[in-house]
C-alpha atoms as a PDB file:
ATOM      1  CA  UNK A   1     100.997 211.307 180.118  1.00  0.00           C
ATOM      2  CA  UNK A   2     104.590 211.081 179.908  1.00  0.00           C
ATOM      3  CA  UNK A   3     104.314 207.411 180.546  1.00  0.00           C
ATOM      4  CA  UNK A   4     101.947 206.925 177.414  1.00  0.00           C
ATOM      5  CA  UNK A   5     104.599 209.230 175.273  1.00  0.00           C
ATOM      6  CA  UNK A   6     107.588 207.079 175.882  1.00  0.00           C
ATOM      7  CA  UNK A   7     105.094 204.185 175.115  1.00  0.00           C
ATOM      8  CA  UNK A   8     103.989 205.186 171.523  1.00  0.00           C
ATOM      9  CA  UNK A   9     108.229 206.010 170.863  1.00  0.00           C
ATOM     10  CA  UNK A  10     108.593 202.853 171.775  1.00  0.00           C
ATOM     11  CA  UNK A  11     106.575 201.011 169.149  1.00  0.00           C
ATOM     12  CA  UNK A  12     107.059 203.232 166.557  1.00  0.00           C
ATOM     13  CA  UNK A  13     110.924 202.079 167.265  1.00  0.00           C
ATOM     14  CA  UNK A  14     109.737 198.379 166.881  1.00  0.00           C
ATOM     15  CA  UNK A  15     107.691 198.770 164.302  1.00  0.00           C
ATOM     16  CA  UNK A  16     110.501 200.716 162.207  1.00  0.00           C
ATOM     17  CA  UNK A  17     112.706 198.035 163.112  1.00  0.00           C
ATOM     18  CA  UNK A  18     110.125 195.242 161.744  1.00  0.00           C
ATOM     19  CA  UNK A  19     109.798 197.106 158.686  1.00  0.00           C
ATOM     20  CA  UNK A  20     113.660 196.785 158.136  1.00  0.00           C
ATOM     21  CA  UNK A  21     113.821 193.539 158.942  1.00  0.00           C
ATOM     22  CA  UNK A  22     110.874 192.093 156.711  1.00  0.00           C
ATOM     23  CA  UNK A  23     112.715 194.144 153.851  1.00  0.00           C
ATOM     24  CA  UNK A  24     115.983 192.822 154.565  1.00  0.00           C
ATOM     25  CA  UNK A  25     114.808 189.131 154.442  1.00  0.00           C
ATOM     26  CA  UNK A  26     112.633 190.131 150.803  1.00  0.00           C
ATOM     27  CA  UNK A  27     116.009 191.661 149.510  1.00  0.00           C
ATOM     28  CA  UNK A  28     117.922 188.503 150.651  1.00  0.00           C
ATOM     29  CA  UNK A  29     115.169 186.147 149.033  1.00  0.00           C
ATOM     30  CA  UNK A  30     115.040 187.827 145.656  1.00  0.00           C
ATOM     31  CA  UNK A  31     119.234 187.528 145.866  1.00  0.00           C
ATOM     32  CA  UNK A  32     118.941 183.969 146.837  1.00  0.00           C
ATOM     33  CA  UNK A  33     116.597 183.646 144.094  1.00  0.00           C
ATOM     34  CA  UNK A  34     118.360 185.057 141.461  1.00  0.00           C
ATOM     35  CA  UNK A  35     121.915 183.147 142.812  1.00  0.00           C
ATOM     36  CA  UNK A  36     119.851 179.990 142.503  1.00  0.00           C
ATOM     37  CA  UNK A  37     118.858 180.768 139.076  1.00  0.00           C
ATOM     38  CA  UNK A  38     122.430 181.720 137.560  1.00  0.00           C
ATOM     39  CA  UNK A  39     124.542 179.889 139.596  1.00  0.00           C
ATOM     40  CA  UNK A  40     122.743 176.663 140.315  1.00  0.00           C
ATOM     41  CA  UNK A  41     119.380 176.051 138.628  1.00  0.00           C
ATOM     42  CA  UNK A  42     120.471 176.425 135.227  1.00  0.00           C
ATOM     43  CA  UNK A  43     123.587 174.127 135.330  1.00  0.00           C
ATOM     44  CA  UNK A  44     121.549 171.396 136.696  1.00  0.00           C
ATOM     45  CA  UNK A  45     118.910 172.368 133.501  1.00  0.00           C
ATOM     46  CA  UNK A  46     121.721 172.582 131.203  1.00  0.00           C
ATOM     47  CA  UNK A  47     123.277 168.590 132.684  1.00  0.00           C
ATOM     48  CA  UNK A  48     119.717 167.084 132.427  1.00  0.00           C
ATOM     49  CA  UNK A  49     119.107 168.516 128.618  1.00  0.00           C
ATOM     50  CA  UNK A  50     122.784 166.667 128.337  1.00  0.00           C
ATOM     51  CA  UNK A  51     121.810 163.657 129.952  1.00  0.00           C
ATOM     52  CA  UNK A  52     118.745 163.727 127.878  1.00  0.00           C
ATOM     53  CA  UNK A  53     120.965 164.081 124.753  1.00  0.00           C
ATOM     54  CA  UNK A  54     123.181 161.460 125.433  1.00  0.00           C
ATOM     55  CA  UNK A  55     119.602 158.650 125.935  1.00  0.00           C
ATOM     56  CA  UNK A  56     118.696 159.915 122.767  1.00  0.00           C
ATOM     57  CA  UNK A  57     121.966 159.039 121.239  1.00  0.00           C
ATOM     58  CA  UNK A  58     121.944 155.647 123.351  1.00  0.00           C
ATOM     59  CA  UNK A  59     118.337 155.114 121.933  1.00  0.00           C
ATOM     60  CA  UNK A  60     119.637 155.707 118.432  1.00  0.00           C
ATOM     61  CA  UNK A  61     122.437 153.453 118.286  1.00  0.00           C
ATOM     62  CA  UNK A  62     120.149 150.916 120.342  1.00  0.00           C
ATOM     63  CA  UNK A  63     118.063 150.934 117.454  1.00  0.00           C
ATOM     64  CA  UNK A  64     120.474 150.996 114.579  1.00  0.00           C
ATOM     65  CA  UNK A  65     121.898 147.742 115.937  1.00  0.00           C
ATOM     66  CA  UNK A  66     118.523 146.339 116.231  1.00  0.00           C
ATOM     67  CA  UNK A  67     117.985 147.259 112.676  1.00  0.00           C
ATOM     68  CA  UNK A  68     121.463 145.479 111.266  1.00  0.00           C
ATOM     69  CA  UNK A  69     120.460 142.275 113.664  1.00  0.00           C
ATOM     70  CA  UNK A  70     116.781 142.710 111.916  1.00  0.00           C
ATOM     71  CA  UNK A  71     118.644 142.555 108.409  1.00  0.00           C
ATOM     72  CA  UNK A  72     120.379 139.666 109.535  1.00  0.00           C
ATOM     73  CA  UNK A  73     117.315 137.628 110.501  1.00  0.00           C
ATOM     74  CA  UNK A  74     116.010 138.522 107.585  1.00  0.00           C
ATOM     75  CA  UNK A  75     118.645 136.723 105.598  1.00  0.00           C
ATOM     76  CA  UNK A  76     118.356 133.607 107.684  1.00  0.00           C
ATOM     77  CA  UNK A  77     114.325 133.608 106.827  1.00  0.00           C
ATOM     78  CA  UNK A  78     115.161 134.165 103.805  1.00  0.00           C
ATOM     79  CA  UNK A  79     117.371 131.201 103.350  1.00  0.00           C
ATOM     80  CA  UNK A  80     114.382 129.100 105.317  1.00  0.00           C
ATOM     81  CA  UNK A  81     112.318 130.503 102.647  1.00  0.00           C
ATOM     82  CA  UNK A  82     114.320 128.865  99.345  1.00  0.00           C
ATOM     83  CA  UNK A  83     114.948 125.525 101.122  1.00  0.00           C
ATOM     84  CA  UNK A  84     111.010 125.517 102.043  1.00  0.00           C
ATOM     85  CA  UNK A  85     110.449 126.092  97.971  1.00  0.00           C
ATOM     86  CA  UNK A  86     113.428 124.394  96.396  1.00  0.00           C
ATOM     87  CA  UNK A  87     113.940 121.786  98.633  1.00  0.00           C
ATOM     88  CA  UNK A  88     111.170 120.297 101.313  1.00  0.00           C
ATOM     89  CA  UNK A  89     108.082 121.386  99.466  1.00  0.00           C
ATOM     90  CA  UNK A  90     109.602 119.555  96.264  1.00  0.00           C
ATOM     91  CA  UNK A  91     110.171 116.450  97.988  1.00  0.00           C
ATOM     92  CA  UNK A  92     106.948 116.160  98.727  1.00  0.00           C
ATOM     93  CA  UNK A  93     105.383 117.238  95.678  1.00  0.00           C
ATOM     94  CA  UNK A  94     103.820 120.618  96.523  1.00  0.00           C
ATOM     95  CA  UNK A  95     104.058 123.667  94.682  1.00  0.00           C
ATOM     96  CA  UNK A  96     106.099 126.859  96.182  1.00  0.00           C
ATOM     97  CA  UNK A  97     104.306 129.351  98.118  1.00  0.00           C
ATOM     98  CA  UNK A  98     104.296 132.663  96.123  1.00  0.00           C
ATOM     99  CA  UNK A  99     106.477 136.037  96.829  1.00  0.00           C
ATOM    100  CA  UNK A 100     103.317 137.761  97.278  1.00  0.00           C
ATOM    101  CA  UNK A 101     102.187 135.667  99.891  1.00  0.00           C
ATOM    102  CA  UNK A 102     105.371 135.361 101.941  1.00  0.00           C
ATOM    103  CA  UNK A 103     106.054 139.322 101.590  1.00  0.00           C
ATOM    104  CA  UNK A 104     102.617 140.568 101.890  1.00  0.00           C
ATOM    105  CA  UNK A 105     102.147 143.480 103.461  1.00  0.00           C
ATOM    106  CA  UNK A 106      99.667 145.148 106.371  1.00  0.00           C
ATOM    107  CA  UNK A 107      97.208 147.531 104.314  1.00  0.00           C
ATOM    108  CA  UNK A 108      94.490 149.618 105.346  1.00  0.00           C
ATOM    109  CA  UNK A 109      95.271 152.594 107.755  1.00  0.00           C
ATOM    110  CA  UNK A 110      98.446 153.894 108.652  1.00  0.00           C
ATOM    111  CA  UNK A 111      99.881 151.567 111.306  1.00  0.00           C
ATOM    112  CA  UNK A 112     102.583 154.437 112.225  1.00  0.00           C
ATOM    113  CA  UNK A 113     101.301 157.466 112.048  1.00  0.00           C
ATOM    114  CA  UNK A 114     101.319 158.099 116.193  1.00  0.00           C
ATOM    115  CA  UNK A 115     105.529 157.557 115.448  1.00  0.00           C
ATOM    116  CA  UNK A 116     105.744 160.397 113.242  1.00  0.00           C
ATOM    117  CA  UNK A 117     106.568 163.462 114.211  1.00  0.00           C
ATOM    118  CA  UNK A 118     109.622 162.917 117.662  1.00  0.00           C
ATOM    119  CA  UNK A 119     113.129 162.766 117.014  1.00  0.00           C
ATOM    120  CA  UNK A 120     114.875 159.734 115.156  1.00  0.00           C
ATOM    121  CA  UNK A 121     111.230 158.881 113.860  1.00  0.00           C
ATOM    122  CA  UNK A 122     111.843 157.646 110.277  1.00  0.00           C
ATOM    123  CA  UNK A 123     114.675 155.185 112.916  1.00  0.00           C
ATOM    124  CA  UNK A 124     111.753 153.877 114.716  1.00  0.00           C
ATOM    125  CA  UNK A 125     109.238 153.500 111.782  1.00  0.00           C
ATOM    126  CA  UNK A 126     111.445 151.733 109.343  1.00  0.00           C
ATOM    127  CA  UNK A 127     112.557 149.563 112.452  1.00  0.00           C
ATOM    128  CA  UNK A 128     108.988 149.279 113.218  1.00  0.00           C
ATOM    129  CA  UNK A 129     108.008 148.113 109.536  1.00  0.00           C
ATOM    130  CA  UNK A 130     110.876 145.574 109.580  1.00  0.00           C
ATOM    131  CA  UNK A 131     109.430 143.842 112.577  1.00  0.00           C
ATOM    132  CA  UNK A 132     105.949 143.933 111.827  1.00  0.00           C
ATOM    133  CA  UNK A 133     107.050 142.223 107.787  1.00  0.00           C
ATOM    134  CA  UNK A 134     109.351 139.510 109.869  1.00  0.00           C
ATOM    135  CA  UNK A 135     106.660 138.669 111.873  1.00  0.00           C
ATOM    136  CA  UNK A 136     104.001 138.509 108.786  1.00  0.00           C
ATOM    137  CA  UNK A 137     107.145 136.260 107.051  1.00  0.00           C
ATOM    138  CA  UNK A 138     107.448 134.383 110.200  1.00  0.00           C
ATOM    139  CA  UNK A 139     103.687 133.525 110.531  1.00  0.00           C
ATOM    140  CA  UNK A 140     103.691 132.436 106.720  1.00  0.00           C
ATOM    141  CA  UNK A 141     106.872 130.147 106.840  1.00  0.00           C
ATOM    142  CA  UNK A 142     105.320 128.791 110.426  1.00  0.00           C
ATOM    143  CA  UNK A 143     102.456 127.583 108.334  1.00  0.00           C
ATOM    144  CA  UNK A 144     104.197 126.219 105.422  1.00  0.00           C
ATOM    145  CA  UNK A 145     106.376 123.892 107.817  1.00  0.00           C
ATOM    146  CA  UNK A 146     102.506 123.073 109.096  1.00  0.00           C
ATOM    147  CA  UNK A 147     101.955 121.385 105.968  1.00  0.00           C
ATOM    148  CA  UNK A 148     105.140 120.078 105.015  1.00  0.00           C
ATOM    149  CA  UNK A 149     104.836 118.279 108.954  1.00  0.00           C
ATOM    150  CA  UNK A 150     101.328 116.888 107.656  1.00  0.00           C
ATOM    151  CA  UNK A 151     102.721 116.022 103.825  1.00  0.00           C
ATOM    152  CA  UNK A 152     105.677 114.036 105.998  1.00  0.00           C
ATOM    153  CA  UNK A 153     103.595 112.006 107.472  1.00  0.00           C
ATOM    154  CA  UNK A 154     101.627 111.405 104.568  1.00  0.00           C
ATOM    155  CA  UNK A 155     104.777 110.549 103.105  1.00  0.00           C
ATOM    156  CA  UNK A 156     105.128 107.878 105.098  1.00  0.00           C
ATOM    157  CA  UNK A 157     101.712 105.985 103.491  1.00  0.00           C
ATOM    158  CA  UNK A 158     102.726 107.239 100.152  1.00  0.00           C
ATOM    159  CA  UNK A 159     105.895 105.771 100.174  1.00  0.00           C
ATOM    160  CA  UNK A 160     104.360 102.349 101.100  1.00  0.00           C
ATOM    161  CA  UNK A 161     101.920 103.048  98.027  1.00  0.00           C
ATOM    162  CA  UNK A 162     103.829 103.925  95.032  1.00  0.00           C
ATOM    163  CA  UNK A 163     105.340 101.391  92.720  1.00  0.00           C
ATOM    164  CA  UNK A 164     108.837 100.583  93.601  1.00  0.00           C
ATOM    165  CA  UNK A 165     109.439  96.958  93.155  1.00  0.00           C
ATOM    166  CA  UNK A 166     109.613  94.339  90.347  1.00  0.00           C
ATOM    167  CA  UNK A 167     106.119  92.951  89.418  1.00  0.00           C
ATOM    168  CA  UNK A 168     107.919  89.367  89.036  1.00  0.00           C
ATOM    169  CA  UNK A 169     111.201  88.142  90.711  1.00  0.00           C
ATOM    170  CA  UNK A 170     114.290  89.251  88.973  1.00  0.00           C
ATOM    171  CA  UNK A 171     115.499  85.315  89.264  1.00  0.00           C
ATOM    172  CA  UNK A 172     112.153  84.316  87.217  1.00  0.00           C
ATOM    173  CA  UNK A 173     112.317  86.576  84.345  1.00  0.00           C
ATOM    174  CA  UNK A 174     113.965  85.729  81.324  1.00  0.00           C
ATOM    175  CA  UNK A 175     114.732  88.802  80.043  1.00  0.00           C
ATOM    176  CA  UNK A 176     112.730  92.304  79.534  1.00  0.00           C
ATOM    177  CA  UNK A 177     111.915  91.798  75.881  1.00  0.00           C
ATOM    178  CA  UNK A 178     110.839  95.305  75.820  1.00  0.00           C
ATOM    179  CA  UNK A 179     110.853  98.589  76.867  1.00  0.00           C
ATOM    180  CA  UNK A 180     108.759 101.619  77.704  1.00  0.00           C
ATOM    181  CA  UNK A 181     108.603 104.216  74.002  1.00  0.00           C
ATOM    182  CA  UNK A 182     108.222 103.557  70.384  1.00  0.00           C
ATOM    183  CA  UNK A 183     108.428  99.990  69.154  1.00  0.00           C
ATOM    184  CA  UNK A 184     108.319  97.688  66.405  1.00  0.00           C
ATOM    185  CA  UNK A 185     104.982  96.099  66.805  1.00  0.00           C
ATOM    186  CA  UNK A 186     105.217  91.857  66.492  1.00  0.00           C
ATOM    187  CA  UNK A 187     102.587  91.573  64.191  1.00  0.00           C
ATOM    188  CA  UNK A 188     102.151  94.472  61.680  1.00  0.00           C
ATOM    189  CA  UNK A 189     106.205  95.310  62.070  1.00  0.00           C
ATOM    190  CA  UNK A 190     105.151  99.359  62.225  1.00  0.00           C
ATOM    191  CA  UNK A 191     106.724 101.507  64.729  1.00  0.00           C
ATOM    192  CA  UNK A 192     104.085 102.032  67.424  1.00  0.00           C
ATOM    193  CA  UNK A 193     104.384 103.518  71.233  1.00  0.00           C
ATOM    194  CA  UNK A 194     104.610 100.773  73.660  1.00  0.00           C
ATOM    195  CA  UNK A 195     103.184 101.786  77.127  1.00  0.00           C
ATOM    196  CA  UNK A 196     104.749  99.663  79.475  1.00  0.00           C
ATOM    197  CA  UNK A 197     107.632  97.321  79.825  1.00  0.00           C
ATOM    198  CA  UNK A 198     107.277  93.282  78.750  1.00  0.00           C
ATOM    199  CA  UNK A 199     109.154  91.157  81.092  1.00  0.00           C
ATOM    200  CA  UNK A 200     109.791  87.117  79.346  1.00  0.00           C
ATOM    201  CA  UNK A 201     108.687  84.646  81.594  1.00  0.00           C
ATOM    202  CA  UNK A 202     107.724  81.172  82.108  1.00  0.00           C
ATOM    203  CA  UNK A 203     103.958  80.928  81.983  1.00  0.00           C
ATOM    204  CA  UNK A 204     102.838  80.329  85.659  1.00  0.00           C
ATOM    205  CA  UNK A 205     105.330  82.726  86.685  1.00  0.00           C
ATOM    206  CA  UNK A 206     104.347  84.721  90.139  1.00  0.00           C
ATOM    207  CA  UNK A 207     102.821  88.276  89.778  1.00  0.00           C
ATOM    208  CA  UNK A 208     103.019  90.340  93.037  1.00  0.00           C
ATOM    209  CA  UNK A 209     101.990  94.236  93.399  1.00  0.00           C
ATOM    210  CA  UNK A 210     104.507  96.644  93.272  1.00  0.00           C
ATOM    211  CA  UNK A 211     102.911  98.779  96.571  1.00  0.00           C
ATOM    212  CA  UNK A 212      99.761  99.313  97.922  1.00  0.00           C
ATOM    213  CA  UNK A 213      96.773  99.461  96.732  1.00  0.00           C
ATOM    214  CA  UNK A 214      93.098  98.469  95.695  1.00  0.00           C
ATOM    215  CA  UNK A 215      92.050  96.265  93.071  1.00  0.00           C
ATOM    216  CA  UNK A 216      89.884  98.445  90.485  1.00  0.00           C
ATOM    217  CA  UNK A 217      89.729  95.701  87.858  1.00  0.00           C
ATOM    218  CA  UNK A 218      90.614  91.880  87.257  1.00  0.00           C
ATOM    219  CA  UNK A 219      89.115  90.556  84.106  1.00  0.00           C
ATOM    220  CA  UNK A 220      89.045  90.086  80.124  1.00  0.00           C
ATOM    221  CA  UNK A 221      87.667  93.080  78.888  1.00  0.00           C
ATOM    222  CA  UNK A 222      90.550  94.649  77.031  1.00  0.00           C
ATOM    223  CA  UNK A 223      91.009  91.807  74.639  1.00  0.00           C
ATOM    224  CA  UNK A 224      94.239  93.016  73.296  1.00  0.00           C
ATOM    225  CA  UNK A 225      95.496  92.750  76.732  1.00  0.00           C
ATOM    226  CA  UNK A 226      93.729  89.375  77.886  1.00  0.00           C
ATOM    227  CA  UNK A 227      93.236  89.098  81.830  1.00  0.00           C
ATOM    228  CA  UNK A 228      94.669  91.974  83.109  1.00  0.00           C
ATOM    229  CA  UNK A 229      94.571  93.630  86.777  1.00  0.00           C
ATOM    230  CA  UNK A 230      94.651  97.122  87.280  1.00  0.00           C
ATOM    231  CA  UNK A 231      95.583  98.803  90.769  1.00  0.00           C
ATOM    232  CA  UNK A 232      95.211 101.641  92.042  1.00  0.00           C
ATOM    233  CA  UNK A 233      98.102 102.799  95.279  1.00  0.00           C
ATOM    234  CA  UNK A 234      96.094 106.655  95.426  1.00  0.00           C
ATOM    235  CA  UNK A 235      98.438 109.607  95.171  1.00  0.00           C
ATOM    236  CA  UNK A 236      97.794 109.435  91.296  1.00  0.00           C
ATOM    237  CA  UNK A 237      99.509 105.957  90.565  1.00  0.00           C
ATOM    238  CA  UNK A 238      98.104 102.990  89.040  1.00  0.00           C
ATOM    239  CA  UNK A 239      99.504 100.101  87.869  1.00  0.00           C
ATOM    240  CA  UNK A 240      98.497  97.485  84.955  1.00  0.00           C
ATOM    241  CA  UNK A 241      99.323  93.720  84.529  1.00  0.00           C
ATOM    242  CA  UNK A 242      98.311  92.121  80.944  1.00  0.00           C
ATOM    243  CA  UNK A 243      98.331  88.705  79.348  1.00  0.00           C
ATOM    244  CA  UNK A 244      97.560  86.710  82.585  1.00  0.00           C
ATOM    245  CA  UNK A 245      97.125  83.399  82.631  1.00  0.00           C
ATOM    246  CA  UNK A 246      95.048  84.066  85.820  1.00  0.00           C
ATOM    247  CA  UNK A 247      94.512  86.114  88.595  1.00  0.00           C
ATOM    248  CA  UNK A 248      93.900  85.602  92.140  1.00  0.00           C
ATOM    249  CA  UNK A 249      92.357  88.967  93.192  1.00  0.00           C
ATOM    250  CA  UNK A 250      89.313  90.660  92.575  1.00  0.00           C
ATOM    251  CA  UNK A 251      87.662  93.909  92.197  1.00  0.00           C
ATOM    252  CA  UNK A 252      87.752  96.480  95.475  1.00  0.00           C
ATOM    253  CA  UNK A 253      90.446  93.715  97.133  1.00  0.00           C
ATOM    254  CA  UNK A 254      93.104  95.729  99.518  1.00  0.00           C
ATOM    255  CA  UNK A 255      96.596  94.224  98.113  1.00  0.00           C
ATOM    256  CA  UNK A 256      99.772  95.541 100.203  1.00  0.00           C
ATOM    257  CA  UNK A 257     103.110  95.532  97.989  1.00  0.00           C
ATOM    258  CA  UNK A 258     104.716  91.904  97.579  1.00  0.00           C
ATOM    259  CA  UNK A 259     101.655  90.247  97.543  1.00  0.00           C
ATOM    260  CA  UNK A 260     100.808  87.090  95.301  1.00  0.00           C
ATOM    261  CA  UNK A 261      98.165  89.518  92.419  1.00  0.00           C
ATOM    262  CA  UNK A 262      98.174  86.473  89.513  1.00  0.00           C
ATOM    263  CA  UNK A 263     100.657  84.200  86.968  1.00  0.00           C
ATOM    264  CA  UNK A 264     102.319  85.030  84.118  1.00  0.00           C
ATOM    265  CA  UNK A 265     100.791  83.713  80.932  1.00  0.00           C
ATOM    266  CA  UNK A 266     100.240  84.601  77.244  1.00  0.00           C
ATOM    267  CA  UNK A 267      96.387  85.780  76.689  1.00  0.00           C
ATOM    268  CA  UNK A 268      95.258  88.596  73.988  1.00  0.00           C
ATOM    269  CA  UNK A 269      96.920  89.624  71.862  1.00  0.00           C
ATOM    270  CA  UNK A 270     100.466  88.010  72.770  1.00  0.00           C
ATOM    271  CA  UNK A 271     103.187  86.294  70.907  1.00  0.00           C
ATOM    272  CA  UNK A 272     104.397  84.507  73.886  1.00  0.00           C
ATOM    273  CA  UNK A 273     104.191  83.647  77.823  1.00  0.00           C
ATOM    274  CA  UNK A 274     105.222  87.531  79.262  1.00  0.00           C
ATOM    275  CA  UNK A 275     104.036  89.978  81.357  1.00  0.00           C
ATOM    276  CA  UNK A 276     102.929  93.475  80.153  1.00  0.00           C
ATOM    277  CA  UNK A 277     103.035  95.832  83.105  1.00  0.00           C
ATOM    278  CA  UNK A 278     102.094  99.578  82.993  1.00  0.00           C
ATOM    279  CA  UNK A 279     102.934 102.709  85.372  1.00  0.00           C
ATOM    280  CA  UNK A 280     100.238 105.403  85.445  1.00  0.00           C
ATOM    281  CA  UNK A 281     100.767 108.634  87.107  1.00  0.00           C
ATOM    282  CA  UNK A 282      97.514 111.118  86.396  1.00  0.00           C
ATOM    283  CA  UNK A 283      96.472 108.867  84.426  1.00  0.00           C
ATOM    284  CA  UNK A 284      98.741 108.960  81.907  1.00  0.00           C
ATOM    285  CA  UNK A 285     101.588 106.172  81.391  1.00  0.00           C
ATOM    286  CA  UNK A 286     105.141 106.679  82.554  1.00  0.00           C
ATOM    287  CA  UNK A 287     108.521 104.549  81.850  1.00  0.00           C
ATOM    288  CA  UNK A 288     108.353 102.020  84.825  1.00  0.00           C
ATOM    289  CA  UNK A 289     111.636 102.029  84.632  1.00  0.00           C
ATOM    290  CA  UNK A 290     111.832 104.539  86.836  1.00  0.00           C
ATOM    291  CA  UNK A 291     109.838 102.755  89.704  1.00  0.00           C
ATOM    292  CA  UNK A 292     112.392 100.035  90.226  1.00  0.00           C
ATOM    293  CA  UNK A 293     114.693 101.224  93.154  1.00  0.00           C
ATOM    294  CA  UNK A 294     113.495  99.030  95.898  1.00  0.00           C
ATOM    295  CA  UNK A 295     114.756  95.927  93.733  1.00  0.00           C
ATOM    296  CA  UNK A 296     117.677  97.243  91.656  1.00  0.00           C
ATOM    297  CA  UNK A 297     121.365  98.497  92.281  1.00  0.00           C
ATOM    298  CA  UNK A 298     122.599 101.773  91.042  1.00  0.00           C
ATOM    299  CA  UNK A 299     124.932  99.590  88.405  1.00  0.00           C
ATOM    300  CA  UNK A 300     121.714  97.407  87.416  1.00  0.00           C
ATOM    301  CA  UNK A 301     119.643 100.504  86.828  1.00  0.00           C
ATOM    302  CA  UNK A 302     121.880 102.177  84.604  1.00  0.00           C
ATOM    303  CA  UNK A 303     122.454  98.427  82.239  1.00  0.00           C
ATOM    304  CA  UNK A 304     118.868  98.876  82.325  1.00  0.00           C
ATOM    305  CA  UNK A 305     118.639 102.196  80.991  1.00  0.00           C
ATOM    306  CA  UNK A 306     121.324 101.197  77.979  1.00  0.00           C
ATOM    307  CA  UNK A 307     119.180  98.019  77.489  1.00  0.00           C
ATOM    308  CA  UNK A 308     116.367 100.270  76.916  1.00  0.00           C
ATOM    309  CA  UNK A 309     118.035 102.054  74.582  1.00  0.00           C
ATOM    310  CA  UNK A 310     118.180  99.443  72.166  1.00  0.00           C
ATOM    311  CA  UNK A 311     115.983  98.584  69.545  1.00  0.00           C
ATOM    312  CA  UNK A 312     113.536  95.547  70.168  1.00  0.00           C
ATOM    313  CA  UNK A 313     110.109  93.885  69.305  1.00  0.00           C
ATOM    314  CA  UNK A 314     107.090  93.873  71.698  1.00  0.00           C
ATOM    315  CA  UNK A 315     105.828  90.901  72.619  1.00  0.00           C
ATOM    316  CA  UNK A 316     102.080  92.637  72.337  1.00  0.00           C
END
């Protein structure tokens, strides 16, 4: 009985001591707990949010020199953009593209609304906006040097095409009796416009086209201008050759420039062995004058332009 006494002591002993030590090791968790919390925790809470902080900061300047290399590039496209309009695009006869197009916008629905709404977000939406117009720039000048690439190389055949040489050899004419405006007519002695420019030769005299071409007419039908030839080079330029004394071409004929067209003589309404030759752009006559570069030097163009200056009779 006594043995079972001293037993029960016993664990009550152990069991008191268990009890202290399970509260011991609570009280020593809630301290480490709330030392972690003050003394460790929130420093390394507080260095993060800093960290944090300072990305943001990185971030922001990260984009603000994006945006100033943005405005840059946008200058640069910008000068792209005038020497596309004023310069290549000009050359080759084509008309500017308009501000609208090259600026044009994205419409519809918001395309930023998900950047709204965070920290340095009127940063990332204006940088946003400046990339997305660059790009829309970008694709629209990309295109543009698209066609100038094709109008090059249909530059090429035009060149070949348009007038740019003497109809007769300098060392065969005479002299250019008359010139491309209002003249004194031969016959009636009023002031009338004179279409082309006469050049005195010796009947027989070789006729060659100016640049490529087909033949659209050789004949007498205009009887003011006798036989005449007309060409066509495409592009909008024709070209007209009166008072032949004959021709050697014939309707639909594919003439390439230089080549032997007809002679030199006096028929229509003529007062004297010369040829009559016309420039047509559109369809309407321009001073051929201008289409001589291929033969003449700068100082024989500009005697030519006082020459024509002067007053003096047509020779139709």
């Amino acid at each position: 009985m006594k043995r079972q006494i001293k037993q029960k002591i016993a664990l009550k002993k152990n069991l008191r001591r268990y009890a202290i030590m399970g509260a011991l090791v609570l009280l020593f968790s809630v301290l480490f707990s709330v030392l972690y919390t003050t003394f460790i925790a929130s420093p390394k809470k507080e260095l993060q949010a800093q960290m944090q902080a300072r990305e943001l900061e990185y971030m922001r300047l990260q984009y603000e020199i994006l945006s100033d290399k943005l405005d840059d590039m946008e200058d640069l496209l910008g000068d792209l953009e005038k020497r596309d309009d004023k310069v290549y695009r000009v050359i080759f006869e084509a008309d500017p593209i308009p501000n609208s197009v090259r600026r044009a916008g994205y419409g519809g629905v918001d395309r930023y609304e998900n950047l709204y709404g965070h920290t340095n977000s009127e940063l990332v939406v204006n940088t946003s906006k400046k990339l997305d117009m660059m790009a829309s720039r970008l694709y629209v000048q990309s295109k543009s040097y698209d066609e100038v690439f094709k109008m090059a190389s249909r530059k090429v055949e035009m060149l070949k095409c348009i007038p740019a040489i003497l109809p007769v050899k300098e060392t065969e004419v005479k002299y250019v009796s008359s010139y491309f405006g209002y003249r004194p007519d031969p016959i009636s002695k009023l002031t009338k416009f004179h279409s082309g420019m006469d050049f005195s030769a010796e009947t027989g005299t070789k006729v060659y086209a100016p640049g490529d071409g087909v033949v659209l007419s050789a004949d007498n039908a205009n009887l003011g201008y006798g036989n005449m030839i007309t060409i066509d080079h495409g592009y909008g330029y024709k070209t007209r050759y009166a008072h032949l004394n004959k021709f050697v071409v014939r309707e639909g004929q594919q003439v390439k420039r230089g080549q032997l067209i007809g002679y030199v003589g006096s028929t229509g309404k003529s007062t004297g062995a010369h040829l009559h030759y016309e420039v047509l752009k559109d369809d309407v006559q321009v001073d051929p004058i201008h289409f001589f570069y291929n033969n003449l030097t700068p100082e024989q163009y500009d005697l030519m332009l006082e020459q024509s200056e002067e007053p003096s009779l047509t020779m139709d």
